[in-house]
PDB file of N, CA and C in Angstrom:
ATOM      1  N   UNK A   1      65.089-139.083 123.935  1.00  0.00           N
ATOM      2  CA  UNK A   1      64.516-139.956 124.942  1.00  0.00           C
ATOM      3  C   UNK A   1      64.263-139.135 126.205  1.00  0.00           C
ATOM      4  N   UNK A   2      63.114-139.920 126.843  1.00  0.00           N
ATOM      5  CA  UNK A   2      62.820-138.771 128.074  1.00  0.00           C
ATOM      6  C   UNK A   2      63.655-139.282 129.272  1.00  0.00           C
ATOM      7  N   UNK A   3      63.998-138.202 130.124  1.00  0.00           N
ATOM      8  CA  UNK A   3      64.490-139.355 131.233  1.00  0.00           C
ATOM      9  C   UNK A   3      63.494-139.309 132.768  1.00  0.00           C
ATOM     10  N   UNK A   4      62.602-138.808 132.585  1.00  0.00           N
ATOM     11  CA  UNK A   4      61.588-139.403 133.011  1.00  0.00           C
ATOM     12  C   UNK A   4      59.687-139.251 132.281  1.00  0.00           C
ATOM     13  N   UNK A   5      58.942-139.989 132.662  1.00  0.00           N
ATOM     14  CA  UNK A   5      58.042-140.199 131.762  1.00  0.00           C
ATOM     15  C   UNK A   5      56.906-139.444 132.666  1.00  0.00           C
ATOM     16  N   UNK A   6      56.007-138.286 132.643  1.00  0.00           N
ATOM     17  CA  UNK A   6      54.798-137.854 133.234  1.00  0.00           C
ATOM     18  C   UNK A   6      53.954-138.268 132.919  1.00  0.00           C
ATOM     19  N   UNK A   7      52.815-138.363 133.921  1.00  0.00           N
ATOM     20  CA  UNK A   7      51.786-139.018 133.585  1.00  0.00           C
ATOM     21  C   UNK A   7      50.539-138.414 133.011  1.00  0.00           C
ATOM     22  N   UNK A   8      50.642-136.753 132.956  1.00  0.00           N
ATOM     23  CA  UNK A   8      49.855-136.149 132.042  1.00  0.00           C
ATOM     24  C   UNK A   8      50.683-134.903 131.674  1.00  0.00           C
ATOM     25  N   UNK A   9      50.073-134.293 130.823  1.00  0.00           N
ATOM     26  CA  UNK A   9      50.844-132.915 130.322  1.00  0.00           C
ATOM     27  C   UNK A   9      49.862-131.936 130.630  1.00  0.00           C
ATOM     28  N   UNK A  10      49.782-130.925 131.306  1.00  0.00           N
ATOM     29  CA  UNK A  10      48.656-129.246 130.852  1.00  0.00           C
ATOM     30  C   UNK A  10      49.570-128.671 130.448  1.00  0.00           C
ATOM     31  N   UNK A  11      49.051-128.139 129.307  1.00  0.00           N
ATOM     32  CA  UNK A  11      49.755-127.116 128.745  1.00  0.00           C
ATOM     33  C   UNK A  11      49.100-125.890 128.326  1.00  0.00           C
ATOM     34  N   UNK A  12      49.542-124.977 127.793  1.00  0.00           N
ATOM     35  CA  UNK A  12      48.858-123.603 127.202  1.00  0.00           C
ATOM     36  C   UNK A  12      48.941-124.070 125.124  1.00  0.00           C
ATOM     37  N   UNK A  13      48.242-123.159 124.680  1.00  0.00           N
ATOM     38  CA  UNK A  13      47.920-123.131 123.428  1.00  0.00           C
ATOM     39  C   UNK A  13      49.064-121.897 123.060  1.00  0.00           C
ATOM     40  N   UNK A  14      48.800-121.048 123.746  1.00  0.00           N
ATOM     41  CA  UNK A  14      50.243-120.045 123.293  1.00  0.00           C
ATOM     42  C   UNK A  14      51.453-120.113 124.322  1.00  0.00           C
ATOM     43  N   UNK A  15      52.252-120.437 123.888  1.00  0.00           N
ATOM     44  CA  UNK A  15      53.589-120.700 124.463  1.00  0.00           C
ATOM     45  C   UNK A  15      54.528-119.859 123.742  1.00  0.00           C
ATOM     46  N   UNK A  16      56.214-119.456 124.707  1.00  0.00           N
ATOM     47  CA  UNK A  16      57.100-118.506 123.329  1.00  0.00           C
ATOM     48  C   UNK A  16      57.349-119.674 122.333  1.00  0.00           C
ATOM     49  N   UNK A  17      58.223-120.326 122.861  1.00  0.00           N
ATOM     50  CA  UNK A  17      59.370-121.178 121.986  1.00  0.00           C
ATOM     51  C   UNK A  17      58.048-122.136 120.305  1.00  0.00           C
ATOM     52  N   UNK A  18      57.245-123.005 120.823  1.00  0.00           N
ATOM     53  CA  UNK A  18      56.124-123.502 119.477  1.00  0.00           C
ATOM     54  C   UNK A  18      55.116-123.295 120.477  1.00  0.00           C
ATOM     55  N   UNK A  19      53.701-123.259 119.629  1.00  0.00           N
ATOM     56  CA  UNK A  19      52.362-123.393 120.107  1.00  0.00           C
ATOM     57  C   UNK A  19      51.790-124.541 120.570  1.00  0.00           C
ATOM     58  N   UNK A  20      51.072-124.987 121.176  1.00  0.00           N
ATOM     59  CA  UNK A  20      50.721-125.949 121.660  1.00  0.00           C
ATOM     60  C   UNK A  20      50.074-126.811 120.548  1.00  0.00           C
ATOM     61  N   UNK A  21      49.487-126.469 119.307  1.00  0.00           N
ATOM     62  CA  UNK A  21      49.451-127.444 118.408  1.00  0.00           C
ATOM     63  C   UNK A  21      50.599-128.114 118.056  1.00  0.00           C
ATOM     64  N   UNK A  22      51.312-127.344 118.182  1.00  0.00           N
ATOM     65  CA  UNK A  22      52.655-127.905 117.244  1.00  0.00           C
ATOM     66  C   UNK A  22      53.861-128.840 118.112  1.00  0.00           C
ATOM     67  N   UNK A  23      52.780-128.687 119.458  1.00  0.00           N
ATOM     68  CA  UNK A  23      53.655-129.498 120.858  1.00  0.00           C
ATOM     69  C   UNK A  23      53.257-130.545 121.039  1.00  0.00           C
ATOM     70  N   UNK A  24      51.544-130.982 120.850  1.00  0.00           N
ATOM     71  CA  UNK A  24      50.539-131.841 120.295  1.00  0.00           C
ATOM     72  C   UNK A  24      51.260-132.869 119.239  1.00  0.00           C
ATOM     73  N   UNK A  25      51.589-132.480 118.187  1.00  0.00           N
ATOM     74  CA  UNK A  25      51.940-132.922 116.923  1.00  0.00           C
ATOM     75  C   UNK A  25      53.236-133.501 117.219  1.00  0.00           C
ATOM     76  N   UNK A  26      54.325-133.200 118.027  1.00  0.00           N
ATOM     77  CA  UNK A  26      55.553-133.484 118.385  1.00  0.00           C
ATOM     78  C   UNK A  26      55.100-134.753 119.487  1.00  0.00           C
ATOM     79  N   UNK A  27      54.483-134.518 120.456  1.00  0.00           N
ATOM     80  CA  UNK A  27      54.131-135.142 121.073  1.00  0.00           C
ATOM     81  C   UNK A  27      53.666-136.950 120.491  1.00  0.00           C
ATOM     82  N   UNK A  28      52.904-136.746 119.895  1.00  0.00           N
ATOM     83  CA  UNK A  28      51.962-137.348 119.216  1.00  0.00           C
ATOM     84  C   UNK A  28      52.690-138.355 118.330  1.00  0.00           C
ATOM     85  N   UNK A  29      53.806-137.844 117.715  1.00  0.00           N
ATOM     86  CA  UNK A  29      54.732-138.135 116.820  1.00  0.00           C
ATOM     87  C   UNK A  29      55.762-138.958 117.579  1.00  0.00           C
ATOM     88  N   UNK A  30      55.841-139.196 118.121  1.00  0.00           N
ATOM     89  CA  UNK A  30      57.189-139.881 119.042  1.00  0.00           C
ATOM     90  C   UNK A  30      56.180-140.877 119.860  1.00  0.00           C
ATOM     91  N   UNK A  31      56.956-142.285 120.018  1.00  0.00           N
ATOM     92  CA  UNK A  31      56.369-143.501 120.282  1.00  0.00           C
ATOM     93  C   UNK A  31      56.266-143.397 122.110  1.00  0.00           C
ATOM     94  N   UNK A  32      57.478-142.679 122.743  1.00  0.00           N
ATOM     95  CA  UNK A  32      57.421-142.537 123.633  1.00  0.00           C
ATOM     96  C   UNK A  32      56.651-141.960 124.735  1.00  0.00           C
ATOM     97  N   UNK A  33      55.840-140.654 123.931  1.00  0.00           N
ATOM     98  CA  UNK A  33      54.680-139.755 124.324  1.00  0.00           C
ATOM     99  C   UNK A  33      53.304-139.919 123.829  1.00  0.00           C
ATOM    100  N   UNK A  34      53.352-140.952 122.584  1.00  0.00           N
ATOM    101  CA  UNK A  34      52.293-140.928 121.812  1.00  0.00           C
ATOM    102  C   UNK A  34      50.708-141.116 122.550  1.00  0.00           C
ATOM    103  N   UNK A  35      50.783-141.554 123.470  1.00  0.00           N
ATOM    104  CA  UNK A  35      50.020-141.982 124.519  1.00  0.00           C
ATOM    105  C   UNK A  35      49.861-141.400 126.216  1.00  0.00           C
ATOM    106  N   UNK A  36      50.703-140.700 125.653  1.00  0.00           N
ATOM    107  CA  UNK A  36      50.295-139.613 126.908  1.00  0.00           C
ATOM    108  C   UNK A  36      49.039-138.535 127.171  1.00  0.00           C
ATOM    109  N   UNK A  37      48.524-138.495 128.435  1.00  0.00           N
ATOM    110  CA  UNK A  37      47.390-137.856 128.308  1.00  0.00           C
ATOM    111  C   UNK A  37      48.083-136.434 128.227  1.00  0.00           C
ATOM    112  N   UNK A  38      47.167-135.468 127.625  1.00  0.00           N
ATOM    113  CA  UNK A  38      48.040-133.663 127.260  1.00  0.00           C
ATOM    114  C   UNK A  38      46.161-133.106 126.986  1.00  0.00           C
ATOM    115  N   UNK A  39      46.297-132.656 128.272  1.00  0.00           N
ATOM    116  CA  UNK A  39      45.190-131.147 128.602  1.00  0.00           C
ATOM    117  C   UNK A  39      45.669-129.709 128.433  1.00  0.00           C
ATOM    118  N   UNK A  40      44.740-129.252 127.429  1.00  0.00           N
ATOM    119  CA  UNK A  40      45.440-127.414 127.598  1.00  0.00           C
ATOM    120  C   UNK A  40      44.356-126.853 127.658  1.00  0.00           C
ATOM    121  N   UNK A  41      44.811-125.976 128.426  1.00  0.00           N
ATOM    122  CA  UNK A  41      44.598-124.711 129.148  1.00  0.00           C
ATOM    123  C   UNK A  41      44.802-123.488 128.975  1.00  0.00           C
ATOM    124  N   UNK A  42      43.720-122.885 128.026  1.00  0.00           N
ATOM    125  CA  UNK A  42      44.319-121.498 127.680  1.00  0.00           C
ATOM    126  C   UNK A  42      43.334-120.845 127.532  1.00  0.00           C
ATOM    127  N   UNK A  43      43.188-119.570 127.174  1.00  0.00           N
ATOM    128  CA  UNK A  43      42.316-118.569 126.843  1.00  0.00           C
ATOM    129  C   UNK A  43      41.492-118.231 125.441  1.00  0.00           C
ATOM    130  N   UNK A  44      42.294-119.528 124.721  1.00  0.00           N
ATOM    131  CA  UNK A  44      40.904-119.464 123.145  1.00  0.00           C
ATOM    132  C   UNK A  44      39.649-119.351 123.056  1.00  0.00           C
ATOM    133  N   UNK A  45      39.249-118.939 122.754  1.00  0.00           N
ATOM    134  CA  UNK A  45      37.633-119.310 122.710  1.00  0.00           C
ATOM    135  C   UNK A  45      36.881-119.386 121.392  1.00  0.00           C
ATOM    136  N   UNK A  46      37.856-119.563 120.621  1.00  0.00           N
ATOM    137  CA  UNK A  46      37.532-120.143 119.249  1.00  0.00           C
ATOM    138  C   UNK A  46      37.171-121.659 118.957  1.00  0.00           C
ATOM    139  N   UNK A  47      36.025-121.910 118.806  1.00  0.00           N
ATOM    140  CA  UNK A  47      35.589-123.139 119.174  1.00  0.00           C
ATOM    141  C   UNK A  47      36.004-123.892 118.046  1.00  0.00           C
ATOM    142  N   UNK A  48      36.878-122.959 116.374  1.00  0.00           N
ATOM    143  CA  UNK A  48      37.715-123.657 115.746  1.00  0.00           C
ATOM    144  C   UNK A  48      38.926-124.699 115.860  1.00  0.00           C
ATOM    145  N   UNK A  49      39.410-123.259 116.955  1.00  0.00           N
ATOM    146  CA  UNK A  49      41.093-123.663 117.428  1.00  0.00           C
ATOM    147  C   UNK A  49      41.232-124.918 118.594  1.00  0.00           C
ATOM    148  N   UNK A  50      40.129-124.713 119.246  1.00  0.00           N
ATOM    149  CA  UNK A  50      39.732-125.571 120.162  1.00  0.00           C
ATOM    150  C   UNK A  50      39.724-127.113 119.538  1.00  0.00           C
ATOM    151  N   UNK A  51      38.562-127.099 118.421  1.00  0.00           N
ATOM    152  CA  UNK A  51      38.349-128.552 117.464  1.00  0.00           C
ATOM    153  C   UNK A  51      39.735-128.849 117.184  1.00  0.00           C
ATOM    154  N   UNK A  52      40.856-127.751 116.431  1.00  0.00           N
ATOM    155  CA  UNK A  52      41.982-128.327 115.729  1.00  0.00           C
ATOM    156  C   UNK A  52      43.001-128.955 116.995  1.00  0.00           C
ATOM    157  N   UNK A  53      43.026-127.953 118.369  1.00  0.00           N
ATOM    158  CA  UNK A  53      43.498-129.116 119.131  1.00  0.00           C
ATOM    159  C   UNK A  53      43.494-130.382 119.955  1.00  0.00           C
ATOM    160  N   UNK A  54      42.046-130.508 119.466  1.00  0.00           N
ATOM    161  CA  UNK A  54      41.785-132.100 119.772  1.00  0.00           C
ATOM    162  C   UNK A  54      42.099-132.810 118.469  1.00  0.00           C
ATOM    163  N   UNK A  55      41.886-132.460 117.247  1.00  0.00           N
ATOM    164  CA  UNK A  55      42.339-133.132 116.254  1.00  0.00           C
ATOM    165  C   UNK A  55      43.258-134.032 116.304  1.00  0.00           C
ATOM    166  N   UNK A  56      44.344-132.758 117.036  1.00  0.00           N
ATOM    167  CA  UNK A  56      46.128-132.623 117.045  1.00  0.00           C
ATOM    168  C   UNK A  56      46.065-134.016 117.914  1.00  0.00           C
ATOM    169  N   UNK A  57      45.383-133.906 118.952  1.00  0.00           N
ATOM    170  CA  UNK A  57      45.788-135.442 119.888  1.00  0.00           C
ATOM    171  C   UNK A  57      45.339-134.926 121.673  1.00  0.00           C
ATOM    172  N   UNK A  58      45.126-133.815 122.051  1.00  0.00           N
ATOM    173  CA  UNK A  58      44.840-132.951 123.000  1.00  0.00           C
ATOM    174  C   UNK A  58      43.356-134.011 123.484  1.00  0.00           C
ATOM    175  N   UNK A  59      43.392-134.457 124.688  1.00  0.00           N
ATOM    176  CA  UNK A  59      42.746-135.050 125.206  1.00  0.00           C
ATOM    177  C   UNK A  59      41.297-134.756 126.055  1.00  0.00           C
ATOM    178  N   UNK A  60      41.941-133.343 126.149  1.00  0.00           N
ATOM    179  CA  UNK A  60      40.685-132.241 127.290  1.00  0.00           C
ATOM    180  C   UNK A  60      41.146-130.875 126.934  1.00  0.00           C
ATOM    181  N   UNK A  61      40.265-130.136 127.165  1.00  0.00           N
ATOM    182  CA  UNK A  61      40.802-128.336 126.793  1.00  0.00           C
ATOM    183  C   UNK A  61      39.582-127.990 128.822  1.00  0.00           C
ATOM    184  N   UNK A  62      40.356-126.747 129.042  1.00  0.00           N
ATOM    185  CA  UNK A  62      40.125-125.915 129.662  1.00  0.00           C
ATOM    186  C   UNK A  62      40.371-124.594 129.399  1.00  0.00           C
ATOM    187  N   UNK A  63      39.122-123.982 129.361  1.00  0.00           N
ATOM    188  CA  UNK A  63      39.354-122.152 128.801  1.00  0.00           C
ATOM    189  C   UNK A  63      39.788-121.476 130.620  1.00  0.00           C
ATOM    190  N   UNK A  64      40.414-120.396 130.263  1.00  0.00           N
ATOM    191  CA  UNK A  64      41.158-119.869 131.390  1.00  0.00           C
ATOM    192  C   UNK A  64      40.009-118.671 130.933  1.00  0.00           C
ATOM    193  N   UNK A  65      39.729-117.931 132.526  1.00  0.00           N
ATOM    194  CA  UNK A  65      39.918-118.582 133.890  1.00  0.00           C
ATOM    195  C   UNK A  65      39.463-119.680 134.232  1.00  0.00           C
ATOM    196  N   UNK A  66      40.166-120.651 134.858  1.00  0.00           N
ATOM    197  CA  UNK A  66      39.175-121.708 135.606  1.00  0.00           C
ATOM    198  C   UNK A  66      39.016-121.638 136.716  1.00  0.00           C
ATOM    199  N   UNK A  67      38.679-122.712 137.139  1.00  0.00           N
ATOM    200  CA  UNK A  67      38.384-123.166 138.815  1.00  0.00           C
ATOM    201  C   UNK A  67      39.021-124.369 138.991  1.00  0.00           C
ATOM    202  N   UNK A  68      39.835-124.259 140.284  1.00  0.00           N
ATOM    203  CA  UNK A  68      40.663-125.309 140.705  1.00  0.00           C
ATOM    204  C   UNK A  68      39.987-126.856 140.035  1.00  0.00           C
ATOM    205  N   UNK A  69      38.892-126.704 140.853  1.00  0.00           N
ATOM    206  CA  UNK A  69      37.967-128.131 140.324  1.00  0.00           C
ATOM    207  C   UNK A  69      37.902-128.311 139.749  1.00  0.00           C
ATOM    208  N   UNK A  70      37.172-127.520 138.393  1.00  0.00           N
ATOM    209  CA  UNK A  70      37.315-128.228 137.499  1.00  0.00           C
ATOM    210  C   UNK A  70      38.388-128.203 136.701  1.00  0.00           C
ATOM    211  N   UNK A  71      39.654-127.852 136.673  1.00  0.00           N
ATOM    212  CA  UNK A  71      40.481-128.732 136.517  1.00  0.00           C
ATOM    213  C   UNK A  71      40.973-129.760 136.998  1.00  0.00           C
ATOM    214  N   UNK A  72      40.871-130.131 138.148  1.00  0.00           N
ATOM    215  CA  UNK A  72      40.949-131.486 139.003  1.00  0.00           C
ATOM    216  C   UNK A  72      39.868-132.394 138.584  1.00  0.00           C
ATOM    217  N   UNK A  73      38.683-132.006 137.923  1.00  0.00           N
ATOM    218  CA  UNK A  73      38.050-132.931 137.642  1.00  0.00           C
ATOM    219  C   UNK A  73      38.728-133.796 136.334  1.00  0.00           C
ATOM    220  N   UNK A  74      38.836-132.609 135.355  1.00  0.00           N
ATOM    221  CA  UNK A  74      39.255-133.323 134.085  1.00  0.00           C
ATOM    222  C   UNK A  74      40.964-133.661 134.313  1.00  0.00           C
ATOM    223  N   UNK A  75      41.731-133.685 134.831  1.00  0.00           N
ATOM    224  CA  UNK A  75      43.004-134.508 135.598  1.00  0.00           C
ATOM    225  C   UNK A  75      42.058-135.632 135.841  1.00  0.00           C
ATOM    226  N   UNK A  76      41.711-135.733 136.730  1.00  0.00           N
ATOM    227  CA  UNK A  76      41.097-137.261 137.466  1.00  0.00           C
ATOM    228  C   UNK A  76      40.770-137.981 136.582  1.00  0.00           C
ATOM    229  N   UNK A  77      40.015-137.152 135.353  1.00  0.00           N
ATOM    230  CA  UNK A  77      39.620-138.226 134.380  1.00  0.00           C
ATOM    231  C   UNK A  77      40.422-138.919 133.320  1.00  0.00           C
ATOM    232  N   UNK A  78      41.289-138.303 133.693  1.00  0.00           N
ATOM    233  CA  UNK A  78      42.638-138.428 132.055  1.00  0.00           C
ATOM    234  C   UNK A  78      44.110-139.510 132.995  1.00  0.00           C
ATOM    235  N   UNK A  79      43.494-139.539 134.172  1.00  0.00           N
ATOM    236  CA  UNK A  79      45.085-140.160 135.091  1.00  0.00           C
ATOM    237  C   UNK A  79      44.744-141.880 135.051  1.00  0.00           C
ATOM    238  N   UNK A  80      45.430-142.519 135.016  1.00  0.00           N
ATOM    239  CA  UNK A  80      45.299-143.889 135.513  1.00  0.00           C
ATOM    240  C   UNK A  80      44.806-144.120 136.460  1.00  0.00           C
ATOM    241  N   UNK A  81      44.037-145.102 136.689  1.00  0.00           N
ATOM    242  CA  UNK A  81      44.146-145.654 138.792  1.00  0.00           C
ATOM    243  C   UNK A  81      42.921-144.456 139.250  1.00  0.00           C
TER     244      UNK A  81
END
C-alpha cells in the first residue's frame, strides 16, 4: 500500500533496480496505481520500444534532451484540474 498517492509518475525507461516497462506493468497491475498517469522520459529512439511502452500503460513518452516546456506541456495534459 502506498502511503501517499502522486498524481503523476515521469520516469526513465532505463533505471538500475527494473526498467521502466517492467515499472509500467507493476504499476498497472495493482488497483491502487492502475490509474495513475506515468510519463517517461528517456533517450530511446526506437520507435519499437517507444510503441511497447505505451502498450505497457505509459501515458506520454518524452525523448531526452528536452525542453522544460515541453515537458510541462505534456504534465498539464496528463494532471487533473
Amino acid at each position: 500500500m502506498l502511503a501517499e498517492k502522486p498524481d503523476l509518475v515521469i520516469m526513465d525507461q532505463m533505471m538500475p533496480e527494473m526498467d521502466g516497462l517492467e515499472a509500467l506493468r507493476v504499476l498497472r497491475a495493482n488497483p491502487a496505481t492502475c490509474s495513475l498517469p506515468v510519463l517517461v522520459a528517456s533517450a530511446i529512439q526506437d520507435p519499437g520500444e517507444v510503441a511497447e511502452l505505451v502498450r505497457a500503460g505509459a501515458d506520454g513518452y518524452v525523448s531526452k534532451p528536452f525542453q522544460a516546456a515541453q515537458l510541462l506541456e505534456i504534465v498539464r495534459r496528463h494532471l487533473p484540474g
